[in-house]
C-alpha atoms as a PDB file:
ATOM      1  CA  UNK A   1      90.884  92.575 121.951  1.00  0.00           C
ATOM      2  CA  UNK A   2      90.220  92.285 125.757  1.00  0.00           C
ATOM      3  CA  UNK A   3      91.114  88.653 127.059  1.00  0.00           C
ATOM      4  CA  UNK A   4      88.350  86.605 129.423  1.00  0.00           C
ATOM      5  CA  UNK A   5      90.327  88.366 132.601  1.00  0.00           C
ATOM      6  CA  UNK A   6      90.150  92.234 131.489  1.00  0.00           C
ATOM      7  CA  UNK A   7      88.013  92.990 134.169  1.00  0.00           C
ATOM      8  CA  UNK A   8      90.180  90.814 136.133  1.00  0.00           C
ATOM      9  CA  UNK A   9      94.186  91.638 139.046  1.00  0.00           C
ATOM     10  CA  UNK A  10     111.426 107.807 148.171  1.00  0.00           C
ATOM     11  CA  UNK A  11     113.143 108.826 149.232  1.00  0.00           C
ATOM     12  CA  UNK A  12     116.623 108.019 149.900  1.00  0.00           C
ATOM     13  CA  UNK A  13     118.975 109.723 147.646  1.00  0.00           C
ATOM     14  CA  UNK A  14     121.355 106.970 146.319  1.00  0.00           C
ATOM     15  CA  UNK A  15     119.021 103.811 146.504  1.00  0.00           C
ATOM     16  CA  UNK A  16     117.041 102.415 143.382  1.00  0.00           C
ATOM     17  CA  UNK A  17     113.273 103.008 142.657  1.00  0.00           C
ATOM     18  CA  UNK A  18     110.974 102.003 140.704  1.00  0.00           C
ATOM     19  CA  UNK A  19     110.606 104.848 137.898  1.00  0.00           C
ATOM     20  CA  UNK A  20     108.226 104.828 135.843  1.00  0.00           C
ATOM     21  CA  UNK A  21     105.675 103.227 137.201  1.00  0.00           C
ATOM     22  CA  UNK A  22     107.565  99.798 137.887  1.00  0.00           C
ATOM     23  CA  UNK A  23     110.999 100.531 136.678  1.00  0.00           C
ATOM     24  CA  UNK A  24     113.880 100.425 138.389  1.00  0.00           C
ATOM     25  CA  UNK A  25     116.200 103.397 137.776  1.00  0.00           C
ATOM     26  CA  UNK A  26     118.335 106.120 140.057  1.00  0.00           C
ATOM     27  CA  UNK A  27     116.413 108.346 142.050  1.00  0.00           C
ATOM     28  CA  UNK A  28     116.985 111.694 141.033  1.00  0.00           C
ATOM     29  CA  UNK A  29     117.951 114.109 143.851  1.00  0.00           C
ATOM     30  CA  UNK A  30     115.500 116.545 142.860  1.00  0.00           C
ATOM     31  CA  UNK A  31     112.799 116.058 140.769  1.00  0.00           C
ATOM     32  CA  UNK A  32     113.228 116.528 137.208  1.00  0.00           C
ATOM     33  CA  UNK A  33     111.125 115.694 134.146  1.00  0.00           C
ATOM     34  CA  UNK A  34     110.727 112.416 133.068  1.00  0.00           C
ATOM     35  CA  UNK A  35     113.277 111.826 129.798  1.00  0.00           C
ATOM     36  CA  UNK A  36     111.714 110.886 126.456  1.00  0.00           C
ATOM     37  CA  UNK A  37     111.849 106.980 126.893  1.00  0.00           C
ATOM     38  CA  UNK A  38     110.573 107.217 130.004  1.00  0.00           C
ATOM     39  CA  UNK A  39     107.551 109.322 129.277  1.00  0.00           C
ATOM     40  CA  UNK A  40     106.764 106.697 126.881  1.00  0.00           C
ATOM     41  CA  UNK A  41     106.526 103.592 129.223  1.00  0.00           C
ATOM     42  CA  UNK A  42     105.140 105.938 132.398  1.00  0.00           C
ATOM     43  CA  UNK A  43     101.944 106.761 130.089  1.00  0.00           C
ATOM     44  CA  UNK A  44     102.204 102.982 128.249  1.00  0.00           C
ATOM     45  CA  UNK A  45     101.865 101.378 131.736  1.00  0.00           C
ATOM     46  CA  UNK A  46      99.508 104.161 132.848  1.00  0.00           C
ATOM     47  CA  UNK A  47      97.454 103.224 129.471  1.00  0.00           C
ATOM     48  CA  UNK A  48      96.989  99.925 130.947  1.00  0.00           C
ATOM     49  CA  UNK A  49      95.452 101.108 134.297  1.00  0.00           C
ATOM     50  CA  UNK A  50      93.096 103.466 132.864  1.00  0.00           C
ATOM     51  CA  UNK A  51      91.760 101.057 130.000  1.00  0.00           C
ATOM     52  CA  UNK A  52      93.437 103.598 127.215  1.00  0.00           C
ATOM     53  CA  UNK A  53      95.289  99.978 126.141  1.00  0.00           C
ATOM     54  CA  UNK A  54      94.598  96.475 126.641  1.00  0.00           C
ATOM     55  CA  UNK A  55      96.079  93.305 125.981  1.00  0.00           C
ATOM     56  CA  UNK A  56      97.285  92.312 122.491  1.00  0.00           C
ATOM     57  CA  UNK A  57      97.207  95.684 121.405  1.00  0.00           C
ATOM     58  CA  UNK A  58      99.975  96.633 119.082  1.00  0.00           C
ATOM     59  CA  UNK A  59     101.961  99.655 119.677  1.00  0.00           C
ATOM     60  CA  UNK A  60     103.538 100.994 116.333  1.00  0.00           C
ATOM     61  CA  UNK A  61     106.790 102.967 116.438  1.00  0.00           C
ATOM     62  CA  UNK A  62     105.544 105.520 114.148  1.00  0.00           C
ATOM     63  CA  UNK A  63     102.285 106.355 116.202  1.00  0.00           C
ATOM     64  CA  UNK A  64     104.168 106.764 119.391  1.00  0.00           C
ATOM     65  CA  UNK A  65     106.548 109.266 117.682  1.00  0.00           C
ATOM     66  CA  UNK A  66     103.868 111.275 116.672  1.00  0.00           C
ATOM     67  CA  UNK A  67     102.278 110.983 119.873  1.00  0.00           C
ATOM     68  CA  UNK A  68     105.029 112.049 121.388  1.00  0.00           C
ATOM     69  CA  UNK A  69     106.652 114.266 119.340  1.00  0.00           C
ATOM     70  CA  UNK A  70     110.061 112.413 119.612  1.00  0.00           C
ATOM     71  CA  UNK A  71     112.271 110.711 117.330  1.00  0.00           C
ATOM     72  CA  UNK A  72     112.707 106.776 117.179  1.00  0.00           C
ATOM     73  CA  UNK A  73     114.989 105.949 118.852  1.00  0.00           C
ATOM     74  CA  UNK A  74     114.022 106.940 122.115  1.00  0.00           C
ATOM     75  CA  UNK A  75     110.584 105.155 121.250  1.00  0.00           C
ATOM     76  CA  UNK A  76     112.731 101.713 120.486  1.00  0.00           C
ATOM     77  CA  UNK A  77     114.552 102.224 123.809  1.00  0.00           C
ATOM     78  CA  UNK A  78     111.183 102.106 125.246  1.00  0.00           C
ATOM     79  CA  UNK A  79     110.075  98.945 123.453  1.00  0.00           C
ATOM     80  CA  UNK A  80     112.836  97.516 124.416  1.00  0.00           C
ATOM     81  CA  UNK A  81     112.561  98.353 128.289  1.00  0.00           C
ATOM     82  CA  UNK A  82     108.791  97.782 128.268  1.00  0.00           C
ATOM     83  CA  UNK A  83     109.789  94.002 126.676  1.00  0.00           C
ATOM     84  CA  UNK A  84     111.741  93.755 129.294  1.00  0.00           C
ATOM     85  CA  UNK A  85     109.330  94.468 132.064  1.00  0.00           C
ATOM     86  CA  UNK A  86     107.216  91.836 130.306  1.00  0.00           C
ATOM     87  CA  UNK A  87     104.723  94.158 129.555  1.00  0.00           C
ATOM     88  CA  UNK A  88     105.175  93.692 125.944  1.00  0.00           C
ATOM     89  CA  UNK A  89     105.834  91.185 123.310  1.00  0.00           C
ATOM     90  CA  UNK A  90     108.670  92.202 120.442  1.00  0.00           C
ATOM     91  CA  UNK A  91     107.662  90.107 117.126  1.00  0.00           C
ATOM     92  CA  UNK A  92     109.145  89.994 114.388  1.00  0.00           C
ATOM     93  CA  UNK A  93     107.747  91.923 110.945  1.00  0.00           C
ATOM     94  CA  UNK A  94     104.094  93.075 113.659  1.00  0.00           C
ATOM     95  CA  UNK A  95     106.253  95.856 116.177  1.00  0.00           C
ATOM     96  CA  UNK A  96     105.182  95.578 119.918  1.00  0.00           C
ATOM     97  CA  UNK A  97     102.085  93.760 121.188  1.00  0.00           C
ATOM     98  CA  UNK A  98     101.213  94.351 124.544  1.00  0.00           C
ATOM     99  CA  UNK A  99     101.383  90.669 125.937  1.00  0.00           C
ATOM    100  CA  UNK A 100      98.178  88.595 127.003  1.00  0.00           C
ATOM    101  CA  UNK A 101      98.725  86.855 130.390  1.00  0.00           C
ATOM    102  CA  UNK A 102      97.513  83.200 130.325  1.00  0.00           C
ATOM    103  CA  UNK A 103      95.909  82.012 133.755  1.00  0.00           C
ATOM    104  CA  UNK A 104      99.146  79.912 133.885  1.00  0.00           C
ATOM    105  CA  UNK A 105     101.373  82.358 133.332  1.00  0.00           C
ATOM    106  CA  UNK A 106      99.744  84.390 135.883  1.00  0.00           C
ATOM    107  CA  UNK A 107      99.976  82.252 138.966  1.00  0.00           C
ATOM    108  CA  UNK A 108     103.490  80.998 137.475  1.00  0.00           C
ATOM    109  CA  UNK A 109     104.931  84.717 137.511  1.00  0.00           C
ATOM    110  CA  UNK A 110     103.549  85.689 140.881  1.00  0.00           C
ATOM    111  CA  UNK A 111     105.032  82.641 142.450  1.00  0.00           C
ATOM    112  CA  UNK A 112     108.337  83.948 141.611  1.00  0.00           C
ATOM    113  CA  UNK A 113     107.698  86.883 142.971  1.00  0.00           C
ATOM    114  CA  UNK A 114     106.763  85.305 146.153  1.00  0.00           C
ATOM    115  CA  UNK A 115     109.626  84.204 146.563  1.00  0.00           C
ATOM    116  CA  UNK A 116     111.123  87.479 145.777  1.00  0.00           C
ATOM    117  CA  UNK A 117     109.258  89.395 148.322  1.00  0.00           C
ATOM    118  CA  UNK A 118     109.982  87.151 151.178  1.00  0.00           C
ATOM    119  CA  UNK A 119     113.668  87.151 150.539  1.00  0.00           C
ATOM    120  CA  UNK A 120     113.454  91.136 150.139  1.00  0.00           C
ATOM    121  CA  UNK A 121     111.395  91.265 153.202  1.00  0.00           C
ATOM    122  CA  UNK A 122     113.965  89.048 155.386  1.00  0.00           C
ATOM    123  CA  UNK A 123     117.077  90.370 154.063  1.00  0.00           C
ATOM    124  CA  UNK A 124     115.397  93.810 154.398  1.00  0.00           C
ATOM    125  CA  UNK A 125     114.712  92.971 157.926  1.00  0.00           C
ATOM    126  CA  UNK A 126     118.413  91.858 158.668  1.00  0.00           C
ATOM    127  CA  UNK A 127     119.091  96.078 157.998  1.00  0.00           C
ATOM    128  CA  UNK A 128     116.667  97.265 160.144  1.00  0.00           C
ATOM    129  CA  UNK A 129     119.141  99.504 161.650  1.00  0.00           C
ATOM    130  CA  UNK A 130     118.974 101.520 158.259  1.00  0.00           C
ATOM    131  CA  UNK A 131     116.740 104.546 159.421  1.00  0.00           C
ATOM    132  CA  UNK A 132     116.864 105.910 156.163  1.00  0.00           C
ATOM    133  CA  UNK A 133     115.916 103.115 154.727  1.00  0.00           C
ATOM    134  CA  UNK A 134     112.974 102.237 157.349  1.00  0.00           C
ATOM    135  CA  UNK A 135     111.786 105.501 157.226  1.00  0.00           C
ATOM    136  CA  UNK A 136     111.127 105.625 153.263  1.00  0.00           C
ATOM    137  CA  UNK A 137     109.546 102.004 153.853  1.00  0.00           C
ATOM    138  CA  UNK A 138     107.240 103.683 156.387  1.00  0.00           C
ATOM    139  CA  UNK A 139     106.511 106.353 154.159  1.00  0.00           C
ATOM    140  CA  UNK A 140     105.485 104.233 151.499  1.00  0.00           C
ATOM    141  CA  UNK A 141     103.163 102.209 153.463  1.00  0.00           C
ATOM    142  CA  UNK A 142     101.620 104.893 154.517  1.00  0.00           C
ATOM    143  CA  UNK A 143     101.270 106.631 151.113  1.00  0.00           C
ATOM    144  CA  UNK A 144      99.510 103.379 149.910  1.00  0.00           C
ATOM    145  CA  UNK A 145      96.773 103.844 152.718  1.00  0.00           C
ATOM    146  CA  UNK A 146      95.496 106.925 150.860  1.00  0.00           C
ATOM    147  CA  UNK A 147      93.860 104.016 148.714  1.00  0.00           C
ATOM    148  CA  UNK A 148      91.099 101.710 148.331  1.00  0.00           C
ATOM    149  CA  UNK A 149      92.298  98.385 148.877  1.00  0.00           C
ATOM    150  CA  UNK A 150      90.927  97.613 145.612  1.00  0.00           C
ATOM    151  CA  UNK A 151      91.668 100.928 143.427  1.00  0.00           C
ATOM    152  CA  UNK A 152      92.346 100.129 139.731  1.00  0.00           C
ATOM    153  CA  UNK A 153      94.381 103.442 139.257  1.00  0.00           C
ATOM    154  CA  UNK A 154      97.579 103.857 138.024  1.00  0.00           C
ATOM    155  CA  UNK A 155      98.753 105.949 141.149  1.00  0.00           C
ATOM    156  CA  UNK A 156      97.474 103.490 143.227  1.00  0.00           C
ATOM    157  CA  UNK A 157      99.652 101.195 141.618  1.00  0.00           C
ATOM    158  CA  UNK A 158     102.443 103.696 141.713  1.00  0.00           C
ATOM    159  CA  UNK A 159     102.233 103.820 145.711  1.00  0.00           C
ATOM    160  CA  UNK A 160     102.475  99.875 145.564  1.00  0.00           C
ATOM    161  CA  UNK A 161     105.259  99.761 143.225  1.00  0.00           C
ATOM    162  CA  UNK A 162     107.166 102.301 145.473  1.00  0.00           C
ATOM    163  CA  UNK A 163     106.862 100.279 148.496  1.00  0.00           C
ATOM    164  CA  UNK A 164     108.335  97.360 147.092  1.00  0.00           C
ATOM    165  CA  UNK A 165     111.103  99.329 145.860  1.00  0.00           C
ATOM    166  CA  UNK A 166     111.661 100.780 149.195  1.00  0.00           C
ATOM    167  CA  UNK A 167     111.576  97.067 150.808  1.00  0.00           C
ATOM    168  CA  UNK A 168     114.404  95.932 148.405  1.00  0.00           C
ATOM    169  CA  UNK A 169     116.528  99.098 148.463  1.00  0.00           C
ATOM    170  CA  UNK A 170     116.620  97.991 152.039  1.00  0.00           C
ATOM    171  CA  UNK A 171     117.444  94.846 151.290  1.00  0.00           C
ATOM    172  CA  UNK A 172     120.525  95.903 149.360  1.00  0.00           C
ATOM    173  CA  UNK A 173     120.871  93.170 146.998  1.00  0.00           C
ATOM    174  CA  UNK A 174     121.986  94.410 143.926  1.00  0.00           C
ATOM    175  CA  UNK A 175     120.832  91.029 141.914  1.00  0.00           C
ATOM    176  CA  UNK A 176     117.650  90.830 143.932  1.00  0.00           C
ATOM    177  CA  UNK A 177     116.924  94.255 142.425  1.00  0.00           C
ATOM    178  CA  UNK A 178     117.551  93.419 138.848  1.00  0.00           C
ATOM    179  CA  UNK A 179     115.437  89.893 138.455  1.00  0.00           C
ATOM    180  CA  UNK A 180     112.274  92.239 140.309  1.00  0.00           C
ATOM    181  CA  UNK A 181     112.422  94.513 137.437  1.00  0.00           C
ATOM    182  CA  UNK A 182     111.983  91.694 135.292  1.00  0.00           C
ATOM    183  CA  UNK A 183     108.387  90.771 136.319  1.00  0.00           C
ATOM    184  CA  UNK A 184     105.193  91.450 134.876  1.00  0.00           C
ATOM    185  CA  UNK A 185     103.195  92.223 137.747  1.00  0.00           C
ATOM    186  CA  UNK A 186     101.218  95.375 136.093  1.00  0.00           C
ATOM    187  CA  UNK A 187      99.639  93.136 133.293  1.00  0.00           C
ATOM    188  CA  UNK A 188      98.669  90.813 136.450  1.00  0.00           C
ATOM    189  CA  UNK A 189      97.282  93.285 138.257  1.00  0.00           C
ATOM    190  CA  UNK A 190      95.209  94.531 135.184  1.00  0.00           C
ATOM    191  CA  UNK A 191      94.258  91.620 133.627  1.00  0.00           C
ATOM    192  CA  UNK A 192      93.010  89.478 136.482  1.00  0.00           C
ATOM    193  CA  UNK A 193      91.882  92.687 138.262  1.00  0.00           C
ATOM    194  CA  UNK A 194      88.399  90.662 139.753  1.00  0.00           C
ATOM    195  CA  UNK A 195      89.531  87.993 140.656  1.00  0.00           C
ATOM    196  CA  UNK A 196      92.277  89.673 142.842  1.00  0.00           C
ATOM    197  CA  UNK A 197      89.668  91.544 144.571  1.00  0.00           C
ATOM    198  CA  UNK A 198      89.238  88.946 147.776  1.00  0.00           C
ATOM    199  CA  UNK A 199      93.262  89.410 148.143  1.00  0.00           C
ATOM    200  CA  UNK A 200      92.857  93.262 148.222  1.00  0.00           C
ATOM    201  CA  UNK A 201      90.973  93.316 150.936  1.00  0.00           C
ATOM    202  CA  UNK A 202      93.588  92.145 153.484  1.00  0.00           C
ATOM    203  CA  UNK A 203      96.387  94.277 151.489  1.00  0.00           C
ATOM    204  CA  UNK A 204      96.747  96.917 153.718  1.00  0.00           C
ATOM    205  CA  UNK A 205      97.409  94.937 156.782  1.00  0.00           C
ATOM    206  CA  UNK A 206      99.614  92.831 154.793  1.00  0.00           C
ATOM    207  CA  UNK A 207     102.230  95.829 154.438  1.00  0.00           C
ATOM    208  CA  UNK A 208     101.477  96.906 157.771  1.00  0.00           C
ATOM    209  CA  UNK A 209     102.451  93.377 158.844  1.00  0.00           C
ATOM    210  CA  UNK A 210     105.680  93.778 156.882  1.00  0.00           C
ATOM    211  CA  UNK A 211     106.657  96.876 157.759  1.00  0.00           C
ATOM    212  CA  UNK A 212     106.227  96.317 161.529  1.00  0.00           C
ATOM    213  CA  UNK A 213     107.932  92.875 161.071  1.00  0.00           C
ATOM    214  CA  UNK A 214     111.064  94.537 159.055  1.00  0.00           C
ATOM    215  CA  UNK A 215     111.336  97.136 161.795  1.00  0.00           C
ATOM    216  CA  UNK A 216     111.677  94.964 164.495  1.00  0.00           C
ATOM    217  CA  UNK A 217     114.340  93.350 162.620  1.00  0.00           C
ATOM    218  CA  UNK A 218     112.339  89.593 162.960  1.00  0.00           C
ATOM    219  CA  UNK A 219     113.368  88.646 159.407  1.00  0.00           C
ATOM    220  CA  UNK A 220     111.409  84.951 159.566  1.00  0.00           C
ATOM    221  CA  UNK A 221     108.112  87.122 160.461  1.00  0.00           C
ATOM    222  CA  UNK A 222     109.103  89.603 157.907  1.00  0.00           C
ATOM    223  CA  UNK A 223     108.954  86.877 154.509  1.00  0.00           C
ATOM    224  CA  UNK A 224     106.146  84.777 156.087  1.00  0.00           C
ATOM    225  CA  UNK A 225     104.191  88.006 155.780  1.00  0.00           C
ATOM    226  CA  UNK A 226     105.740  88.923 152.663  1.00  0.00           C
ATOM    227  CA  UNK A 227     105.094  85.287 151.113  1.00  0.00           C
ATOM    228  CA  UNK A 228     101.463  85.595 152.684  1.00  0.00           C
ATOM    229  CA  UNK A 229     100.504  88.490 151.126  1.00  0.00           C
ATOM    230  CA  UNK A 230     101.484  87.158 147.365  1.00  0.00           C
ATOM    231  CA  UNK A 231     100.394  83.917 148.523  1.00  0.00           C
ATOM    232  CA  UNK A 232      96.817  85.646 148.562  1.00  0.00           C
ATOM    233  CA  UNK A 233      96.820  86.538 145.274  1.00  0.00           C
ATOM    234  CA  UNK A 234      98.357  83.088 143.797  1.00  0.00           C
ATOM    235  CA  UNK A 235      95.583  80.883 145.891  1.00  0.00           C
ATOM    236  CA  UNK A 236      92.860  83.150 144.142  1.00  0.00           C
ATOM    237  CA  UNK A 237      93.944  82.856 141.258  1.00  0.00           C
ATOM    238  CA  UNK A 238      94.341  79.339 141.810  1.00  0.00           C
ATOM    239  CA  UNK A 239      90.565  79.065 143.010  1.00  0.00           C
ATOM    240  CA  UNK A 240      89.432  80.518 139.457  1.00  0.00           C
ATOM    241  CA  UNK A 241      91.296  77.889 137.980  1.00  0.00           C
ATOM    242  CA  UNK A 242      89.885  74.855 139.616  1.00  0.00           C
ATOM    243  CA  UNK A 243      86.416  76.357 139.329  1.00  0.00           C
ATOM    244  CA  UNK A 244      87.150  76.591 135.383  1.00  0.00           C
ATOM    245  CA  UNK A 245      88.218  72.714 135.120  1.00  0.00           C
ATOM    246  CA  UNK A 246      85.241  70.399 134.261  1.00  0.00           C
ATOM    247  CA  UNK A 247      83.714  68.443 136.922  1.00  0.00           C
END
């Protein structure tokens, strides 16, 4: 069942990223195949992106170890992660439902993350002497320019979820880290996809903006741009709504 908005919106060896696909877990030193659970939620979240799930979908345990060919519990640790991402809903006697954003819910999750941003983006800016840091920042910004402003694809919104995880690895807050994993911006990004579109196109400069503003270690320039560039996506959001209300 699609909802009214389907059609809708590393480096560094010891820092956190954002595996799979939104995650946060240690980066490996080399790279090394993805473990069972984690396969699961890369291609769940990957599902989303490329239409192969939707909203309100229900994900049953013994499907996805079949699909898989692994054993449950890996597939329940997965659940249980994805839950926690927000992407899905754990009820009680139906299994896992992917969840269905409300237009509330929506604007009421990315204004948290506002918030979030700008504080990663200021604190991140107060360590601009980290070169290691700055430099996977960099890189990630410029990895994200390989895109369309306005690609729907899952590696797109890889790149994207790597840059934020190099702007708060740089912020080193350890507590910062853990409430950003908590947020459900992939069923934002699919589910309101169109009507994020006019916020797109100013993306790129927006992490340009940051990065430049976190190098030069101006943290108030850093989270206004930070805020800004969520801010975009709230206030269009926010224009769909108040077109929706009855005159």
């Amino acid at each position: 069942m699609k909802t009214q908005q389907n059609d809708a919106g590393g480096d560094a060896g010891k820092v956190q990223v954002q595996d799979p696909l939104g995650e946060q877990a240690p980066e490996p030193v080399a790279s090394k195949p993805l473990s069972p659970r984690d396969r699961v939620i890369q291609d769940v979240v990957r599902g989303l992106y490329e239409g192969r799930l939707e909203p309100g979908q229900r994900l049953v345990e013994a499907q996805l170890t079949e699909q898989y060919g692994i054993s449950r519990g890996p597939v329940r640790e997965a659940l249980n992660r994805l839950a926690a991402m927000g992407v899905v809903d754990l009820l009680p006697q139906r299994g896992a439902l992917i969840r269905i954003l409300t237009l509330k819910d929506a604007i009421d999750s990315l204004q948290v993350v506002q918030g979030l941003v700008g504080m990663s983006a200021r604190l991140a800016a107060e360590h601009s002497s980290d070169d290691e840091g700055l430099e996977r920042l960099q890189h990630a910004a410029a990895d994200i320019m390989r895109f369309d402003p306005a690609s729907p694809s899952a590696d797109h919104a890889k790149a994207r979820d790597a840059f934020y995880s190099a702007l708060t690895a740089m912020a080193d807050n350890a507590a910062l880290r853990r409430v950003m994993m908590q947020v459900h911006i992939h069923l934002i990004r699919v589910q309101f996809r169109s009507l994020l579109r006019t916020a797109d196109r100013r993306r790129h400069r927006d992490y340009t903006d940051i990065v430049e503003a976190v190098a030069a270690g101006n943290s108030s320039r850093a989270e206004r741009a930070a805020r800004a560039h969520i801010g975009r996506s709230i206030s269009a959001l926010e224009a769909f709504r108040a077109a929706e209300k009855p005159a």
